[in-house]
C-alpha atoms as a PDB file:
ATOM      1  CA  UNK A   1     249.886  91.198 178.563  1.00  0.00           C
ATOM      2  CA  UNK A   2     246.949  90.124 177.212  1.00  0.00           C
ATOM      3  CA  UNK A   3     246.555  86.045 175.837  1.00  0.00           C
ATOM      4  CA  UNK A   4     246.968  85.631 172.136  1.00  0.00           C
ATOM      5  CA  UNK A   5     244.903  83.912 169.984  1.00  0.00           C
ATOM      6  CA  UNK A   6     246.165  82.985 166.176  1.00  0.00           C
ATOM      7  CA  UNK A   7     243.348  82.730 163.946  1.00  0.00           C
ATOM      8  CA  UNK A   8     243.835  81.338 160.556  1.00  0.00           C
ATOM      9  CA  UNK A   9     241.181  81.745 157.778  1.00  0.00           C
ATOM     10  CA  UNK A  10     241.513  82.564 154.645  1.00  0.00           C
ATOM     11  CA  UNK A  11     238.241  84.539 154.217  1.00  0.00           C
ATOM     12  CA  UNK A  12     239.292  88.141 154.998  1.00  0.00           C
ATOM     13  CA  UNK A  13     235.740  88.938 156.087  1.00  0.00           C
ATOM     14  CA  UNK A  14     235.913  86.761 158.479  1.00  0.00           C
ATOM     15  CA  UNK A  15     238.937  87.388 160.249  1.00  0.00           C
ATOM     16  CA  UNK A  16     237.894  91.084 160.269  1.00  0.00           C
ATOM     17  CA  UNK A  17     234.822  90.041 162.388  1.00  0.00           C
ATOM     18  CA  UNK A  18     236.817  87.632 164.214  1.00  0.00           C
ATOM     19  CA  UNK A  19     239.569  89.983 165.287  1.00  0.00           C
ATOM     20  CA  UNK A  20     236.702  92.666 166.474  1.00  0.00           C
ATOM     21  CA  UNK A  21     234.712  90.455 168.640  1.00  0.00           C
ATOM     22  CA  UNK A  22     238.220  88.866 170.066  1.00  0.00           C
ATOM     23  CA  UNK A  23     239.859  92.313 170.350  1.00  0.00           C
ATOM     24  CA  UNK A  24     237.114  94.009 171.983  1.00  0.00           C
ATOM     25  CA  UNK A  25     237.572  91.141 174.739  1.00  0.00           C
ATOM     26  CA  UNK A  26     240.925  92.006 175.351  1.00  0.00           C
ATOM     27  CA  UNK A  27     243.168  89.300 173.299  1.00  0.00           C
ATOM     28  CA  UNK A  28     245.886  90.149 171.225  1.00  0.00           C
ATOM     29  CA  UNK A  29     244.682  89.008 167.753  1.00  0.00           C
ATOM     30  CA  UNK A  30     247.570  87.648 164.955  1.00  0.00           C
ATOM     31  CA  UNK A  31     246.139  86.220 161.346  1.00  0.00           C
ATOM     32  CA  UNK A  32     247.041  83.786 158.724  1.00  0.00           C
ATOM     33  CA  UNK A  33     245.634  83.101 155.275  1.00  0.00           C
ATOM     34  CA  UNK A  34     247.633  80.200 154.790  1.00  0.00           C
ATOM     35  CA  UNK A  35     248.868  77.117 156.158  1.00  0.00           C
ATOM     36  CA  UNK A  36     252.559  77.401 155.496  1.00  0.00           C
ATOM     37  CA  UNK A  37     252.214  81.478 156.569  1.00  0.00           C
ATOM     38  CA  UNK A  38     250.433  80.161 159.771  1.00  0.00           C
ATOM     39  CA  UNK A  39     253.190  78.214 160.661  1.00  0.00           C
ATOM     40  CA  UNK A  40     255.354  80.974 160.116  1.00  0.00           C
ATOM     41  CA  UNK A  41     253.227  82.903 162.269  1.00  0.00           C
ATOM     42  CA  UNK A  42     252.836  80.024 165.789  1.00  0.00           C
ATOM     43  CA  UNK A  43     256.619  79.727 165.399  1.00  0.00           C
ATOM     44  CA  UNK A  44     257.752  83.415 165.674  1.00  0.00           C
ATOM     45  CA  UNK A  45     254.621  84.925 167.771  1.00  0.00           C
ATOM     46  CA  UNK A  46     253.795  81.341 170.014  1.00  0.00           C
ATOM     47  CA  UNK A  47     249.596  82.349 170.362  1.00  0.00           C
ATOM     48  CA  UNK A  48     248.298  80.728 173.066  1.00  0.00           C
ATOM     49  CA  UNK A  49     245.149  79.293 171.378  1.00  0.00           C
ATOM     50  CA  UNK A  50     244.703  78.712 167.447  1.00  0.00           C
ATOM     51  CA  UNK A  51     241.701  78.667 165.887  1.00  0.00           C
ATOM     52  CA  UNK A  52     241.908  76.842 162.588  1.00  0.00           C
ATOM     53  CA  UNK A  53     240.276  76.716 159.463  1.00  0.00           C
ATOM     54  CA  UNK A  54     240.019  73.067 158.242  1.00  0.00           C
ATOM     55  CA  UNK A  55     238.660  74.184 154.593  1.00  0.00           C
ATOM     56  CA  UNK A  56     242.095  76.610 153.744  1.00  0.00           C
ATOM     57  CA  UNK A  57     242.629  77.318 149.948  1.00  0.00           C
ATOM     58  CA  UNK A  58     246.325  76.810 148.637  1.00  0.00           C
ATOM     59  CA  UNK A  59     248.847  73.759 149.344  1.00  0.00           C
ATOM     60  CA  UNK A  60     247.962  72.835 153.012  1.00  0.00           C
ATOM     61  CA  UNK A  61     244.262  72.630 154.377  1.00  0.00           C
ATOM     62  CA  UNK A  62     243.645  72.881 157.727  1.00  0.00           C
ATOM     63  CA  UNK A  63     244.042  69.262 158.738  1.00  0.00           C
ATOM     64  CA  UNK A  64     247.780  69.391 157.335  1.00  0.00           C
ATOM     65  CA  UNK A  65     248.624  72.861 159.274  1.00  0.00           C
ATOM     66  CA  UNK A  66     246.842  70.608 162.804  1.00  0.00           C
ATOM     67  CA  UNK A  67     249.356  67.674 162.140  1.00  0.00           C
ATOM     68  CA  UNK A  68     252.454  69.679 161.914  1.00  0.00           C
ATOM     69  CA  UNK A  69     251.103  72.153 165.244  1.00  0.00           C
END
């Protein structure tokens, strides 16, 4: 099973190229566009590495979603 990586950004552009370059690799890619969502998403699928965007539109940045991880 291959290692999965969360990656949470809220520019869909950029999780597109994300994914692709990470995918093609051989990780299992999950996505997030938003802190509380992200949460959701390290609870139920536990990645194995998350790569974080500090600058995230909506109630929690980045830097909240890192303190509650």
């Amino acid at each position: 099973m291959a290692d999965k990586i969360l990656v949470v950004e809220d520019a869909p552009r950029v999780v597109q190229l994300v994914r692709a370059v990470l995918e093609a690799v051989g990780y299992q890619v999950i996505s997030a566009g938003e802190g509380q969502q992200a949460l959701e998403r390290l609870a139920l699928d536990q990645p194995d590495l998350v790569l974080l965007d500090i600058l995230l539109q909506g109630e929690m940045d980045g830097y909240q979603v890192c303190r509650r991880i």
